[in-house]
PDB file of N, CA and C in Angstrom:
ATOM      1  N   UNK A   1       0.837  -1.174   0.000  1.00  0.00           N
ATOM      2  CA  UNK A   1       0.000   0.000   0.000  1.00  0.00           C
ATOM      3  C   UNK A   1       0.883   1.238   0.000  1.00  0.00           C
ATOM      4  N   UNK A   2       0.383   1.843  -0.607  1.00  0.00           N
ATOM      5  CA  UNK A   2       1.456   3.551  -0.294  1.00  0.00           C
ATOM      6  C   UNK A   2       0.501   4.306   0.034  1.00  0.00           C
ATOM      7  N   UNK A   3       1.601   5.343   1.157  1.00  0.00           N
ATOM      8  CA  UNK A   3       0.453   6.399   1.886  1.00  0.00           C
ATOM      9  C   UNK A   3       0.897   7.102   0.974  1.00  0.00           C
ATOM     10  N   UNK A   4      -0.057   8.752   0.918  1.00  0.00           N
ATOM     11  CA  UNK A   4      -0.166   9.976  -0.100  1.00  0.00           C
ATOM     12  C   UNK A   4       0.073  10.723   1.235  1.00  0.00           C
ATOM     13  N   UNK A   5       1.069  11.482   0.738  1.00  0.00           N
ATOM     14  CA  UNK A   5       1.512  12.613   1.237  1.00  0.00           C
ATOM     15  C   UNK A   5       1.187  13.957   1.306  1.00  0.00           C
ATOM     16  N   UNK A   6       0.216  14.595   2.022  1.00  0.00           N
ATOM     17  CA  UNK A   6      -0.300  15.926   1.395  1.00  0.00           C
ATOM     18  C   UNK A   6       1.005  17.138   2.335  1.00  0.00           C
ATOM     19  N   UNK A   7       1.025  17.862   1.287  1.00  0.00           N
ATOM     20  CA  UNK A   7       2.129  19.176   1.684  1.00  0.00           C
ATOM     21  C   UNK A   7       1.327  20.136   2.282  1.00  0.00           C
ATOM     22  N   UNK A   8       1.191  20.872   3.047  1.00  0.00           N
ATOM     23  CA  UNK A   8       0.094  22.167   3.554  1.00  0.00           C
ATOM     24  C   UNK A   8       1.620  23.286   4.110  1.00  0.00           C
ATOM     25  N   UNK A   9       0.866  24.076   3.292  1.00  0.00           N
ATOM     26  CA  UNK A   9       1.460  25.754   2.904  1.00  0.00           C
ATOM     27  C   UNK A   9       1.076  25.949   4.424  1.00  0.00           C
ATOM     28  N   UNK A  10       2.022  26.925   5.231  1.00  0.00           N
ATOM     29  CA  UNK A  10       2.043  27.451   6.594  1.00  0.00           C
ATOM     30  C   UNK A  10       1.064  28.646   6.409  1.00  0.00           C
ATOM     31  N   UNK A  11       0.470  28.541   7.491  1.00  0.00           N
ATOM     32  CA  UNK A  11      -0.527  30.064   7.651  1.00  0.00           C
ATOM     33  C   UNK A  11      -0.040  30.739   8.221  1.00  0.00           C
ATOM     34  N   UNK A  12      -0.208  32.301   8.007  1.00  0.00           N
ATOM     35  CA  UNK A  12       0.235  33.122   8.657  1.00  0.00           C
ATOM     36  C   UNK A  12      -1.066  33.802   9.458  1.00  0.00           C
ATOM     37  N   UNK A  13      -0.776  33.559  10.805  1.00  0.00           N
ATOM     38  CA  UNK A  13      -1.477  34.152  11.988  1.00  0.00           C
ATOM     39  C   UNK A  13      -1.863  36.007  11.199  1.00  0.00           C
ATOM     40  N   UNK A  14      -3.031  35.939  11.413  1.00  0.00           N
ATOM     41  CA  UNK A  14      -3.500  37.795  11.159  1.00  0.00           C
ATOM     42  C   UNK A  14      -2.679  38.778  12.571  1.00  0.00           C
ATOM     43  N   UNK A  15      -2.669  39.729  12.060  1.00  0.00           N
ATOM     44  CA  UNK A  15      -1.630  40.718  13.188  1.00  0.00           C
ATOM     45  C   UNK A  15      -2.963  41.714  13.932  1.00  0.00           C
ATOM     46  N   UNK A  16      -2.844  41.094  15.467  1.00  0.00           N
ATOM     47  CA  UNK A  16      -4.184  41.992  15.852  1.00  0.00           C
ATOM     48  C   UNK A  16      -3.392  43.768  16.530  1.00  0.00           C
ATOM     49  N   UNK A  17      -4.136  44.898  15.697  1.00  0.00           N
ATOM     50  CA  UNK A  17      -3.906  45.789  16.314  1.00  0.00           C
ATOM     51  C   UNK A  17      -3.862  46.062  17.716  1.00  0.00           C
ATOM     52  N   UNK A  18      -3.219  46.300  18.231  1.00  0.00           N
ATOM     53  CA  UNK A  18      -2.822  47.143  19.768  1.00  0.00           C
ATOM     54  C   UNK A  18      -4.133  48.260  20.190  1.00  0.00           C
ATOM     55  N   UNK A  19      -4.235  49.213  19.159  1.00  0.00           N
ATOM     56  CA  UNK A  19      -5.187  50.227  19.634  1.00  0.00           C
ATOM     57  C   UNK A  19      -6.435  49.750  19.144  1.00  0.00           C
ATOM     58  N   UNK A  20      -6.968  49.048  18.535  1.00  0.00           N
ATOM     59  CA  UNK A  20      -8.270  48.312  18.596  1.00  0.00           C
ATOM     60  C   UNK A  20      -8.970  46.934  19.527  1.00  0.00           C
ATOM     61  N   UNK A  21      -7.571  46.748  20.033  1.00  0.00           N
ATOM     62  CA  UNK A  21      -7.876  46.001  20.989  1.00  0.00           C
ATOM     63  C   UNK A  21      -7.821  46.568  22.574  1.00  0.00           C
ATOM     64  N   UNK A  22      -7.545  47.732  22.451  1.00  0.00           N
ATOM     65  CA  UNK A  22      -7.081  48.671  23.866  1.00  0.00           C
ATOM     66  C   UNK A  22      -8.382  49.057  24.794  1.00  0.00           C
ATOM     67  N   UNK A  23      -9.381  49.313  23.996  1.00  0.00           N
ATOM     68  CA  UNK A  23     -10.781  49.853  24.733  1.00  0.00           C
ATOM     69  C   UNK A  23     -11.398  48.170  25.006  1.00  0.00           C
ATOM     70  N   UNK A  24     -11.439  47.234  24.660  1.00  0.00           N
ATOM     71  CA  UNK A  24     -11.733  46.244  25.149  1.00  0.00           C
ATOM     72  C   UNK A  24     -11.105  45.591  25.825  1.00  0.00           C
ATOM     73  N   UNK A  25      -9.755  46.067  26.386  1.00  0.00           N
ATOM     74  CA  UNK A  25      -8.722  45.363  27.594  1.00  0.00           C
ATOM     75  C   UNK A  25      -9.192  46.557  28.583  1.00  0.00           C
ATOM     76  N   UNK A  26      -8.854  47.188  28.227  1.00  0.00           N
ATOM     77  CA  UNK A  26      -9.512  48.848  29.774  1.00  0.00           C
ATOM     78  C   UNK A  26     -10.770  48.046  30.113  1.00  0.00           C
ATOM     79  N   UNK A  27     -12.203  48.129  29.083  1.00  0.00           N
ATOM     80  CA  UNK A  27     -13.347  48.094  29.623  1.00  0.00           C
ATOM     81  C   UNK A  27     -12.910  45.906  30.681  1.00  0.00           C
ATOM     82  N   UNK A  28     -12.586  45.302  30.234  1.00  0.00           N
ATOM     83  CA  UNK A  28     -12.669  44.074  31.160  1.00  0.00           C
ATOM     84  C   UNK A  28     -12.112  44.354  31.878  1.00  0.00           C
ATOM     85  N   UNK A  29     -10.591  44.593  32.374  1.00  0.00           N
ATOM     86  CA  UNK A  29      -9.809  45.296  33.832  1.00  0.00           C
ATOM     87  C   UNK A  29     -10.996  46.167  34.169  1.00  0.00           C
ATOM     88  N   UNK A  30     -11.683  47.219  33.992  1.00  0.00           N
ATOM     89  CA  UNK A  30     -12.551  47.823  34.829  1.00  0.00           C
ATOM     90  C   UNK A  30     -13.355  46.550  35.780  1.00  0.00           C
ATOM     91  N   UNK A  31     -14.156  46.172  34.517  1.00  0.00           N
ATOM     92  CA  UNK A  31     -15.236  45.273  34.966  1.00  0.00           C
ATOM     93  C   UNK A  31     -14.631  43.841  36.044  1.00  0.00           C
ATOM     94  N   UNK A  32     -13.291  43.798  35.818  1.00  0.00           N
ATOM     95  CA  UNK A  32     -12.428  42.828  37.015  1.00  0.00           C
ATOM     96  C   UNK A  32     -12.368  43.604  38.253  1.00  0.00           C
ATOM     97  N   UNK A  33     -12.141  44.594  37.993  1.00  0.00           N
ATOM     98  CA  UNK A  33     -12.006  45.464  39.531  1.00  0.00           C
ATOM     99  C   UNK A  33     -13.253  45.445  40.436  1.00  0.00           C
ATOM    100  N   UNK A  34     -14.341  46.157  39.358  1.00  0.00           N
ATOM    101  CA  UNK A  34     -15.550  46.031  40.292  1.00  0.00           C
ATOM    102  C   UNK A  34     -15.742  44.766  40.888  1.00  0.00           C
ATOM    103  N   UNK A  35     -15.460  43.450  40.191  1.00  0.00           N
ATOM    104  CA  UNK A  35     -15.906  42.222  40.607  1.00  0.00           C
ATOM    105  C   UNK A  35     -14.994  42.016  41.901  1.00  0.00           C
ATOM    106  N   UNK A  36     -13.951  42.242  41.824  1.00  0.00           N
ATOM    107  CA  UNK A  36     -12.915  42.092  42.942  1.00  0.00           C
ATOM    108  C   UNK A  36     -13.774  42.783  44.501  1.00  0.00           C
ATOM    109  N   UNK A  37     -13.999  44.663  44.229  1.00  0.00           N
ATOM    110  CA  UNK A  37     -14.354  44.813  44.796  1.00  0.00           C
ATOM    111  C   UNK A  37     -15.619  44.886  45.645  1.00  0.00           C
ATOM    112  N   UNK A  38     -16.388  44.541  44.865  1.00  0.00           N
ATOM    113  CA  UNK A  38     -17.945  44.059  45.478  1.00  0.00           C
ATOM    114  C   UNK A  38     -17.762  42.471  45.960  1.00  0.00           C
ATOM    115  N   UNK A  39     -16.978  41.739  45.343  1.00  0.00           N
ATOM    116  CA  UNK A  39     -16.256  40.580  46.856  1.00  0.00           C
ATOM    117  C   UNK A  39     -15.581  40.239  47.821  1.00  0.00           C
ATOM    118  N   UNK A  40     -14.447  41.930  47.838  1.00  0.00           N
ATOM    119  CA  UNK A  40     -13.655  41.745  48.723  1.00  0.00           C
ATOM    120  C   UNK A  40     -13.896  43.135  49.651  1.00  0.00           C
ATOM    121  N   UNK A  41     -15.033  43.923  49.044  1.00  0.00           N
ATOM    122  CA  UNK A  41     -14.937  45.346  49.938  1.00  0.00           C
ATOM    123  C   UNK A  41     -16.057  45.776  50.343  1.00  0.00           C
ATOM    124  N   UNK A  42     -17.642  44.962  49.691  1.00  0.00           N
ATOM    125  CA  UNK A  42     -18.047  45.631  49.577  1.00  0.00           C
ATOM    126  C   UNK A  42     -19.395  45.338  50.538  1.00  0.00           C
ATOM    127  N   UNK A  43     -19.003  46.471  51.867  1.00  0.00           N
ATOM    128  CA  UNK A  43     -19.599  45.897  53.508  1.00  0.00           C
ATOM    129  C   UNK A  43     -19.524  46.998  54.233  1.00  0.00           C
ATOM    130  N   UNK A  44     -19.416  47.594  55.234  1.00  0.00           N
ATOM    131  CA  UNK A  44     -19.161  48.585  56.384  1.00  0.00           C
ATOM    132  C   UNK A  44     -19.372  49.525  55.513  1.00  0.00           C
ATOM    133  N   UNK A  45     -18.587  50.429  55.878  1.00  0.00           N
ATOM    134  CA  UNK A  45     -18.187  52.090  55.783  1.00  0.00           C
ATOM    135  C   UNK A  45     -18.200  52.477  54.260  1.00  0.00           C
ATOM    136  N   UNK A  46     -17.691  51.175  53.433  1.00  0.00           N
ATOM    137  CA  UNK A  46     -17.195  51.827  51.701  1.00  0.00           C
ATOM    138  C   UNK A  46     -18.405  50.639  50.775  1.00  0.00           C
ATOM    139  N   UNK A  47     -19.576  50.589  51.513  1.00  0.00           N
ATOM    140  CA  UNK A  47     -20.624  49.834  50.789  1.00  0.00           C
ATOM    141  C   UNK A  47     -21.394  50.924  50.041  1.00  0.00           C
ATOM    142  N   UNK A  48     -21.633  50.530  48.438  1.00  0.00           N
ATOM    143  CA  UNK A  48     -22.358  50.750  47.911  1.00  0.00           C
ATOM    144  C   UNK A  48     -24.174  50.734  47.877  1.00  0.00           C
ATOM    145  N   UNK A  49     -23.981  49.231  48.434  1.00  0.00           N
ATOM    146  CA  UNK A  49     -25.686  48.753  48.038  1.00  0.00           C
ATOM    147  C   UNK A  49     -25.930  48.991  50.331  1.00  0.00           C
ATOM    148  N   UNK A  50     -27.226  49.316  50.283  1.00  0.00           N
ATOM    149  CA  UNK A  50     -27.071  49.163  51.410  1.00  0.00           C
ATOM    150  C   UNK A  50     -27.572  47.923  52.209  1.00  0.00           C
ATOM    151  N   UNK A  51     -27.415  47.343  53.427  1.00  0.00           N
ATOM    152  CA  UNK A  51     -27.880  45.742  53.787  1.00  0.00           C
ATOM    153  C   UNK A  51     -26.912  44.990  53.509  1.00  0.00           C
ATOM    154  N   UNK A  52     -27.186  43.758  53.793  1.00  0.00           N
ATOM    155  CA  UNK A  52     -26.179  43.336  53.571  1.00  0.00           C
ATOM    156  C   UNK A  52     -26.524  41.886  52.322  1.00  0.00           C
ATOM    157  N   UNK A  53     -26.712  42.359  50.960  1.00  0.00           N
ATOM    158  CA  UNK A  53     -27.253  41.422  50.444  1.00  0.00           C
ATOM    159  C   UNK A  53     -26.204  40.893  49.584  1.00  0.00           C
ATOM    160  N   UNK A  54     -25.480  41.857  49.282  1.00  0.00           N
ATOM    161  CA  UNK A  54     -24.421  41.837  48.164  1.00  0.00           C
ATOM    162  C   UNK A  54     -22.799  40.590  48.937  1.00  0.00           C
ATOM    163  N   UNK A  55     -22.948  40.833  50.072  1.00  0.00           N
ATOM    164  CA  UNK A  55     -22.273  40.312  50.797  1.00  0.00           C
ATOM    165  C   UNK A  55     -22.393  38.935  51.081  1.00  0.00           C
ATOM    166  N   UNK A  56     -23.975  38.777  51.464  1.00  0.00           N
ATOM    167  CA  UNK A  56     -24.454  37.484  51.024  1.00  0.00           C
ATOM    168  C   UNK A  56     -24.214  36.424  50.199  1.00  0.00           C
ATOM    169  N   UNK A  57     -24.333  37.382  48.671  1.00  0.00           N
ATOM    170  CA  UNK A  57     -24.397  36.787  47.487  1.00  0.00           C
ATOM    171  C   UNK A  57     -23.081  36.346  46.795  1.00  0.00           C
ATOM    172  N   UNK A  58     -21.650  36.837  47.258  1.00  0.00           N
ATOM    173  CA  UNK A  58     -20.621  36.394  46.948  1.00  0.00           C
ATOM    174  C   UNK A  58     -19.604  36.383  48.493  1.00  0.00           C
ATOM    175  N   UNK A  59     -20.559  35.565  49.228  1.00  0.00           N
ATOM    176  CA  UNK A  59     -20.032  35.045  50.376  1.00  0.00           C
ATOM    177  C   UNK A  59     -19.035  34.070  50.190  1.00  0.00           C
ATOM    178  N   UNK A  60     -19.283  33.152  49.498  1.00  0.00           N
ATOM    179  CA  UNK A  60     -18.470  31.611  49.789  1.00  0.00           C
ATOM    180  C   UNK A  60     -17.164  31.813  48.373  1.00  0.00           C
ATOM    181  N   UNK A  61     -17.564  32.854  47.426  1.00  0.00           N
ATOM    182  CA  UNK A  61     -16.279  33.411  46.548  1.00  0.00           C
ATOM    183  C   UNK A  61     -15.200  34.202  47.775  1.00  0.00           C
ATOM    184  N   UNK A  62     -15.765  34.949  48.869  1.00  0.00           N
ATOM    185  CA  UNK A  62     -14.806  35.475  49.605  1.00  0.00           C
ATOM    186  C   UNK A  62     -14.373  34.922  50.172  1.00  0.00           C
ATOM    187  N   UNK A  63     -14.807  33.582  50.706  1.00  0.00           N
ATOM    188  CA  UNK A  63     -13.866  32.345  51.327  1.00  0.00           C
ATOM    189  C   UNK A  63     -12.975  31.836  50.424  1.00  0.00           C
ATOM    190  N   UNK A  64     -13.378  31.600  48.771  1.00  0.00           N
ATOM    191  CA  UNK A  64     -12.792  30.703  47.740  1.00  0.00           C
ATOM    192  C   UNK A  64     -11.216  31.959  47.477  1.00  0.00           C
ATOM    193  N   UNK A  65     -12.094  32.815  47.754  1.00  0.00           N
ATOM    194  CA  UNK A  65     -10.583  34.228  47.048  1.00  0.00           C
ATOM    195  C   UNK A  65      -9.389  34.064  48.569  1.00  0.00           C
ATOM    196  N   UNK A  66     -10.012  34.110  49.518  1.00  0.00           N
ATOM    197  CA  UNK A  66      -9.058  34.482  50.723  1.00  0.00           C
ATOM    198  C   UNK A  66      -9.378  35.548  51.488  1.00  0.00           C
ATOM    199  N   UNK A  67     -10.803  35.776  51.568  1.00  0.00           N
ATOM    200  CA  UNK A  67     -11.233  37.146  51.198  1.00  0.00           C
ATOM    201  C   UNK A  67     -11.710  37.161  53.369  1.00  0.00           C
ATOM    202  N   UNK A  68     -11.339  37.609  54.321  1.00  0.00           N
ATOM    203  CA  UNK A  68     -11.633  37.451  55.823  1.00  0.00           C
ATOM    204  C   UNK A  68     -13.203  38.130  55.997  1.00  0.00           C
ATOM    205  N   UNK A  69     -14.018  37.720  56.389  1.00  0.00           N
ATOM    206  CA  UNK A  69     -15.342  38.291  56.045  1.00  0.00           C
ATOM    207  C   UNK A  69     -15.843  37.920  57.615  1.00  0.00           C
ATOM    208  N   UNK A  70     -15.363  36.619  58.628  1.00  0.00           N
ATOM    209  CA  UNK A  70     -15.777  36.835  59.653  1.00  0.00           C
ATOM    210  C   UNK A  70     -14.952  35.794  60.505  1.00  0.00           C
TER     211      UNK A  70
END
């Protein structure tokens, strides 16, 4: 039996711009921060929502992060 050999031409990866990709790296780092801080801050004195619901709701992420809550 003989195997057939197929040759395949190398692709060249597309080149992603820097400044078109820049407002969609800012806007997710924003949206990481808030997430950070409504799980790791957001209670006492520098709470946004008032009660304590928000605290509630990403309780057991502030255990999973390292996050001292009580």
């Amino acid at each position: 039996m003989s195997a057939a050999t197929q040759i395949v031409a190398p692709v060249a990866a597309p080149a992603i711009p820097i400044l078109d990709a820049l407002p969609w790296v800012v806007f997710v780092g924003l949206l990481c921060l808030l997430g950070v801080y409504f799980v790791g801050a957001e209670q006492g004195a520098t709470s946004i929502v008032k009660g304590m619901y928000v605290h509630e709701f990403v309780h057991d992420s502030r255990h999973l992060l390292g996050f001292p809550c009580h």
